[in-house]
N, C-alpha and C. Protein backbone atom coordinates (compact mmCIF):
# COMPACT_ATOMS: atom_id res chain seq x y z
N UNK A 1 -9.59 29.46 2.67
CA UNK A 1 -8.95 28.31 3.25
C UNK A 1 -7.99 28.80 4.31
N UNK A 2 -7.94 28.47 5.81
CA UNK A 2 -7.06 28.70 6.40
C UNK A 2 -6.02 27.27 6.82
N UNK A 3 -4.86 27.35 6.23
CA UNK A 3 -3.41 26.63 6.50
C UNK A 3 -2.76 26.94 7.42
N UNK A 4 -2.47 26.31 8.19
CA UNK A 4 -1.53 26.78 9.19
C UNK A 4 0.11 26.28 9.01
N UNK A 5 0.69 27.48 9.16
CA UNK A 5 2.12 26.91 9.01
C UNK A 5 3.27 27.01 10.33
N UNK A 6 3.61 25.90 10.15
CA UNK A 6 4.44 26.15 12.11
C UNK A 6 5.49 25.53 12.06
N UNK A 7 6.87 26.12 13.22
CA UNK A 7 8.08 25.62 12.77
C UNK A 7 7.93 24.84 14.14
N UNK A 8 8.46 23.37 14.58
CA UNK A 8 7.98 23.04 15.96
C UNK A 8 9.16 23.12 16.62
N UNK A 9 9.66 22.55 17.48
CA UNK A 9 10.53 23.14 18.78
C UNK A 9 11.83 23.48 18.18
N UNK A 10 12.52 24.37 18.88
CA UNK A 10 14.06 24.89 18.77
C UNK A 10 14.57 24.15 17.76
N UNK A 11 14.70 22.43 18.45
CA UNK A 11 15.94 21.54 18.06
C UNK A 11 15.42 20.77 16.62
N UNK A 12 14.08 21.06 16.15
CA UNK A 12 13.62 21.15 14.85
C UNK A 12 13.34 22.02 13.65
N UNK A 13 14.26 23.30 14.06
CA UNK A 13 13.62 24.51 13.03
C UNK A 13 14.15 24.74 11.44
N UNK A 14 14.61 22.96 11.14
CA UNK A 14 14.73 23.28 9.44
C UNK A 14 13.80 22.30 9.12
N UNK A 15 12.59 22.36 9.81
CA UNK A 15 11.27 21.33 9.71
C UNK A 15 10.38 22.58 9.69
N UNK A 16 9.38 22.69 8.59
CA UNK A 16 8.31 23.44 9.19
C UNK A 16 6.77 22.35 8.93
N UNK A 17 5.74 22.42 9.28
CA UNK A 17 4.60 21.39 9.54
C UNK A 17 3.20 22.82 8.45
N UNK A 18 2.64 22.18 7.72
CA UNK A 18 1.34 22.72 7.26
C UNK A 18 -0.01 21.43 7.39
N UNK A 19 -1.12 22.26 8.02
CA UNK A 19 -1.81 21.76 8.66
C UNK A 19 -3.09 22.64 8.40
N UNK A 20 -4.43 21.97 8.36
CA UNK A 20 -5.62 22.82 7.95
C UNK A 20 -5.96 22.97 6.46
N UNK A 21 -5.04 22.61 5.80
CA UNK A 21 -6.08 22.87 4.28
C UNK A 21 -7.23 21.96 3.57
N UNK A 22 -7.88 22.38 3.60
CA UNK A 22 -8.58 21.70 2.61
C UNK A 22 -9.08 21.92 0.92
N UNK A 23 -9.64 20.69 0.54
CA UNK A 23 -10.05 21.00 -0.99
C UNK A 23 -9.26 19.23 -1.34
N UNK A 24 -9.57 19.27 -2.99
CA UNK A 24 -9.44 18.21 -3.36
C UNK A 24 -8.15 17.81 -3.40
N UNK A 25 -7.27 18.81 -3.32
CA UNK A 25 -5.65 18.48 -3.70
C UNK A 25 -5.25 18.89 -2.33
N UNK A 26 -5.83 19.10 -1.20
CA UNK A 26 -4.66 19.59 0.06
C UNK A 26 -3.56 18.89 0.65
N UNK A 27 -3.98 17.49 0.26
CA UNK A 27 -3.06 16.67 0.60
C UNK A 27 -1.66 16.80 0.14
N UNK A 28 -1.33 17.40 -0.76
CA UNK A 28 -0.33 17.80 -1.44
C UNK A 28 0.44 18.73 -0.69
N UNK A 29 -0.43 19.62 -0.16
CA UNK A 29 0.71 20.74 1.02
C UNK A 29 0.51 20.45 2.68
N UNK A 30 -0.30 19.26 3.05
CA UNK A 30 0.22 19.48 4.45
C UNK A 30 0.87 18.30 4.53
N UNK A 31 1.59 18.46 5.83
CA UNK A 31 2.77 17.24 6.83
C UNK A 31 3.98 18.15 6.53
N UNK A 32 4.84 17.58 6.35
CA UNK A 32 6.14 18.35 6.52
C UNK A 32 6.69 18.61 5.52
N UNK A 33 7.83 19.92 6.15
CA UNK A 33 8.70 20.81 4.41
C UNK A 33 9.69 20.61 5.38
N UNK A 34 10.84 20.05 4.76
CA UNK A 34 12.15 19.99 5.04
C UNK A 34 13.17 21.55 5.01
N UNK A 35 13.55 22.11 5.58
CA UNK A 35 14.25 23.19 5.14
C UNK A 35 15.61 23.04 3.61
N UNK A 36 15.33 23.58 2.73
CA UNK A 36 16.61 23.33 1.93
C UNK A 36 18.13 23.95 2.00
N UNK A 37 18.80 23.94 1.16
CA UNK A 37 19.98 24.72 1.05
C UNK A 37 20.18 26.17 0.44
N UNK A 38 18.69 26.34 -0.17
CA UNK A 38 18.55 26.99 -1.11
C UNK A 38 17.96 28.33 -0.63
N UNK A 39 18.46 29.48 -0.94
CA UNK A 39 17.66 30.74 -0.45
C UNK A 39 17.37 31.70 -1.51
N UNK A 40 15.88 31.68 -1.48
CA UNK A 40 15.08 32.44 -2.61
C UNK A 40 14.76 34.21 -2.14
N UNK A 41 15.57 35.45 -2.28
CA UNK A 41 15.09 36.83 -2.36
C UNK A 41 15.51 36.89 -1.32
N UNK A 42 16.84 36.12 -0.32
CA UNK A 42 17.61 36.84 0.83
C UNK A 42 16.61 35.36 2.03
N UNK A 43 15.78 34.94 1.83
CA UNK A 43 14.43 34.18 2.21
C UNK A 43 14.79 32.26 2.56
N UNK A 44 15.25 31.45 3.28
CA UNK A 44 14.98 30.28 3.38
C UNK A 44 13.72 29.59 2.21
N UNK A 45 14.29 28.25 1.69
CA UNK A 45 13.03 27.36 1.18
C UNK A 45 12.54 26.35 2.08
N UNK A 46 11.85 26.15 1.33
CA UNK A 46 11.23 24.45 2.15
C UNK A 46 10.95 23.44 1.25
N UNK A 47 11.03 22.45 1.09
CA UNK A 47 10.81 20.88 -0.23
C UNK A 47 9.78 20.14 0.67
N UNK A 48 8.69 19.84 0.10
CA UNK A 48 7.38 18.70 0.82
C UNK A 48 8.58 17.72 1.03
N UNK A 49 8.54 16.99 2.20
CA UNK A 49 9.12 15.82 2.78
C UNK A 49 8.15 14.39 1.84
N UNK A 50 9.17 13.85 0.71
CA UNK A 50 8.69 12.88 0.39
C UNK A 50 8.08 13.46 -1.27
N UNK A 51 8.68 14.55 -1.53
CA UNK A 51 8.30 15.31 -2.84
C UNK A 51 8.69 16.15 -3.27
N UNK A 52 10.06 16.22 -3.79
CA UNK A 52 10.79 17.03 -4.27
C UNK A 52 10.48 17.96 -5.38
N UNK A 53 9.28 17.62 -5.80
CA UNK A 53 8.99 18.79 -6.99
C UNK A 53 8.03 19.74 -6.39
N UNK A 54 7.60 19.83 -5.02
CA UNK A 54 6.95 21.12 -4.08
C UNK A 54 8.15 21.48 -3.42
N UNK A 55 8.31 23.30 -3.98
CA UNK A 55 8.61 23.75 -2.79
C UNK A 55 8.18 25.58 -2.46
N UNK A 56 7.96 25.47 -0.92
CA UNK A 56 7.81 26.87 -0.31
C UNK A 56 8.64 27.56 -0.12
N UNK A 57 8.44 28.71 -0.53
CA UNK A 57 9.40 29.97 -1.15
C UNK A 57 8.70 31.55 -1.09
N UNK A 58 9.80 32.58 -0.38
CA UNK A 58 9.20 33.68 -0.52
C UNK A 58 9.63 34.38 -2.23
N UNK A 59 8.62 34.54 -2.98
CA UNK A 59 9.05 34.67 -4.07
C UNK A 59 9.83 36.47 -4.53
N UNK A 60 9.78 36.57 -6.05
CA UNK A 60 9.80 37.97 -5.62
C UNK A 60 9.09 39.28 -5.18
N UNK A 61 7.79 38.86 -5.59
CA UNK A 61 7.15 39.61 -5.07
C UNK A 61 6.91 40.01 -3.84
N UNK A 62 7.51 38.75 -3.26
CA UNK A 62 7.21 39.29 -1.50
C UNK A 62 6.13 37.96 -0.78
N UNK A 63 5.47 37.17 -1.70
CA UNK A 63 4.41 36.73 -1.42
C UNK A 63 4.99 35.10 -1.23
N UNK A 64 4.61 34.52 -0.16
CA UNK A 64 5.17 32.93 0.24
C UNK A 64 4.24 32.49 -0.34
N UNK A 65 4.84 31.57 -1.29
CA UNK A 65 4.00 30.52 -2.56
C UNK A 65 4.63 29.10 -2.44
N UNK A 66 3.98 28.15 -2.64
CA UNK A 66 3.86 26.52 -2.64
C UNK A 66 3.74 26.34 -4.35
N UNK A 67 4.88 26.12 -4.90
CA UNK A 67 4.35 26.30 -6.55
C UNK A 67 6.05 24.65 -6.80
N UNK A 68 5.87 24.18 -8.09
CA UNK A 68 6.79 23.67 -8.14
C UNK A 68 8.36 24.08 -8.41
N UNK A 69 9.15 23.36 -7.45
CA UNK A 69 10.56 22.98 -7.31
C UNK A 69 10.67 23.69 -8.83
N UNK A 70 11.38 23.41 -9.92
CA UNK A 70 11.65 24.29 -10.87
C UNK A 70 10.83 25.43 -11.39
N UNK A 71 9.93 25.93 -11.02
CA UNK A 71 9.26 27.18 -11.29
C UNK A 71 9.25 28.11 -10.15
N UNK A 72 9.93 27.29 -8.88
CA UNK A 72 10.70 28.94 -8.27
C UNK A 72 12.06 29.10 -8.96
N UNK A 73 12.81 27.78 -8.55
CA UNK A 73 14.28 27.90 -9.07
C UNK A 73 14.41 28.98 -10.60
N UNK A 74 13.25 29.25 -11.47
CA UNK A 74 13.04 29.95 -12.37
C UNK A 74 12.50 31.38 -12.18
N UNK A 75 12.38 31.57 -11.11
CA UNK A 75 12.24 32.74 -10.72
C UNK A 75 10.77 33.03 -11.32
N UNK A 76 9.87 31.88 -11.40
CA UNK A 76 8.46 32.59 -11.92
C UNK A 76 7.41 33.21 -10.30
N UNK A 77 6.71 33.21 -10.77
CA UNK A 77 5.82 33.99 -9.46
C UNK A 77 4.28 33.26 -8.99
N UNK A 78 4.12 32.34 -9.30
CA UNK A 78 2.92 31.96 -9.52
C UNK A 78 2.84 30.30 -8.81
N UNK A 79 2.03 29.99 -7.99
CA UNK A 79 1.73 28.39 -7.66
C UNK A 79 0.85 27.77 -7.27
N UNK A 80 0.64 26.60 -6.44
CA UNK A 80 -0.54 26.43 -6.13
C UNK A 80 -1.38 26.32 -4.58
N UNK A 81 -0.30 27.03 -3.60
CA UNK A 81 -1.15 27.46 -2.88
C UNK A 81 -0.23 29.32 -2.26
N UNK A 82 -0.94 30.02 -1.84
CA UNK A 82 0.22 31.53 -1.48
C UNK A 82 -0.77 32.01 -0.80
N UNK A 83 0.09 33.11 -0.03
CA UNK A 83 -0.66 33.74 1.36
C UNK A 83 -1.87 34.16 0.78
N UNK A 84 -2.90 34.63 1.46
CA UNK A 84 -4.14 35.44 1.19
C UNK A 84 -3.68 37.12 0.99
N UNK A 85 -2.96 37.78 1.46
CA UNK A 85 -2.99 38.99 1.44
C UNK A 85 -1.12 39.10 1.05
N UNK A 86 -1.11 41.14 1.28
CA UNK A 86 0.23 41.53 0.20
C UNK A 86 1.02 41.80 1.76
N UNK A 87 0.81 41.52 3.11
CA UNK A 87 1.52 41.88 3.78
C UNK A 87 3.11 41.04 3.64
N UNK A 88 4.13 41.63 3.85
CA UNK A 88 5.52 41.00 3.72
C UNK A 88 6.21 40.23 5.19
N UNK A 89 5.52 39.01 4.94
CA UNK A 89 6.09 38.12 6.49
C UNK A 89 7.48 37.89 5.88
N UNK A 90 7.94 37.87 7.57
CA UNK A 90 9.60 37.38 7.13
C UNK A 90 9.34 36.03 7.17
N UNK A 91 8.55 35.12 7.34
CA UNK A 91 8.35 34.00 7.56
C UNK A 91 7.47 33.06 7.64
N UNK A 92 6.85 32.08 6.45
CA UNK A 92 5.85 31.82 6.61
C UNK A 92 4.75 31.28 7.68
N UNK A 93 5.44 31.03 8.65
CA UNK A 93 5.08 30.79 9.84
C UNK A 93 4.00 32.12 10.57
N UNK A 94 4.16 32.94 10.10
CA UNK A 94 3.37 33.92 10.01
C UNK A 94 2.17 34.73 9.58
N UNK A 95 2.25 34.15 8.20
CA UNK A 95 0.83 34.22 7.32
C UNK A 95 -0.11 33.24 7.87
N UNK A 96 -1.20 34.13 7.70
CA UNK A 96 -2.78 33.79 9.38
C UNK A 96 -3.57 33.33 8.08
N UNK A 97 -3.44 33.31 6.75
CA UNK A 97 -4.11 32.36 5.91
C UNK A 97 -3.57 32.03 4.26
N UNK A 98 -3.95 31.38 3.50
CA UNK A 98 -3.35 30.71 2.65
C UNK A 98 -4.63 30.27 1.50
N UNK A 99 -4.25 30.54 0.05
CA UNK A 99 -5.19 30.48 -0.98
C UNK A 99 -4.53 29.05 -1.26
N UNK A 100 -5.66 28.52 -1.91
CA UNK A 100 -5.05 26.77 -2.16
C UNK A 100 -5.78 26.85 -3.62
N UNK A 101 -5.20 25.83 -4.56
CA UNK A 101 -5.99 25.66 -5.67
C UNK A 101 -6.58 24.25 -5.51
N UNK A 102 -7.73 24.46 -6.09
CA UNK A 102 -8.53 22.91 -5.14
C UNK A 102 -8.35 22.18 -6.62
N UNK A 103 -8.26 22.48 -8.45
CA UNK A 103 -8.01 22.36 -8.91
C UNK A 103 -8.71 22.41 -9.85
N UNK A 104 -9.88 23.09 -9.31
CA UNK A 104 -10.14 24.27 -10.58
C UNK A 104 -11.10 25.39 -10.00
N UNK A 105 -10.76 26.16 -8.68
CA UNK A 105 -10.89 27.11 -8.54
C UNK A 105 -9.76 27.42 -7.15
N UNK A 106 -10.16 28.51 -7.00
CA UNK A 106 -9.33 29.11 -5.48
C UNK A 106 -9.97 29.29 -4.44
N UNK A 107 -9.23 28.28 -3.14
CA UNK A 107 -10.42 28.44 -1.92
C UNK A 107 -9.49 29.39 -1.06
């Protein structure tokens, strides 16, 4: 599955936009992530606009995951959509693809 994740102009950059996924549940991670208050491993979050129990987070492993609002705040590692590979973006805006759970496998 390739997602695209993008922060759009200057005077919007605690907005980021996901765009491109598909599968049965994608609807769930694209349109907009609000930037939060909250900073996960030195790392900015993001909350789905309109759904406070998604949010994007560089976890600890290193790996930017879409998992729920209290299971980062818990410091678990695991969600339902995260980059394809182990490279360490400072920013998800960066990762060139994205595993999604369609909801009962991984595209």
């Amino acid at each position: 599955v390739v997602a695209v994740v993008t922060a759009p102009t200057a005077a919007a950059q605690a907005m980021l936009w996901v765009s491109g996924a598909s599968g049965s549940i994608a609807d769930a991670w694209l349109n907009g992530w609000w930037q939060t208050h909250e900073v996960f491993n030195g790392f900015p979050s993001w909350q789905r606009v309109g759904n406070t129990e998604l949010m994007l987070a560089r976890l600890s492993d290193g790996q930017w995951t879409v998992a729920s609002t209290t299971g980062i705040q818990a410091g678990k590692t695991s969600g339902s959509m995260y980059q394809a590979d182990d490279t360490l973006y400072y920013s998800p805006t960066q990762v060139p693809a994205w595993r999604v759970w369609s909801g009962s496998a991984w595209e």
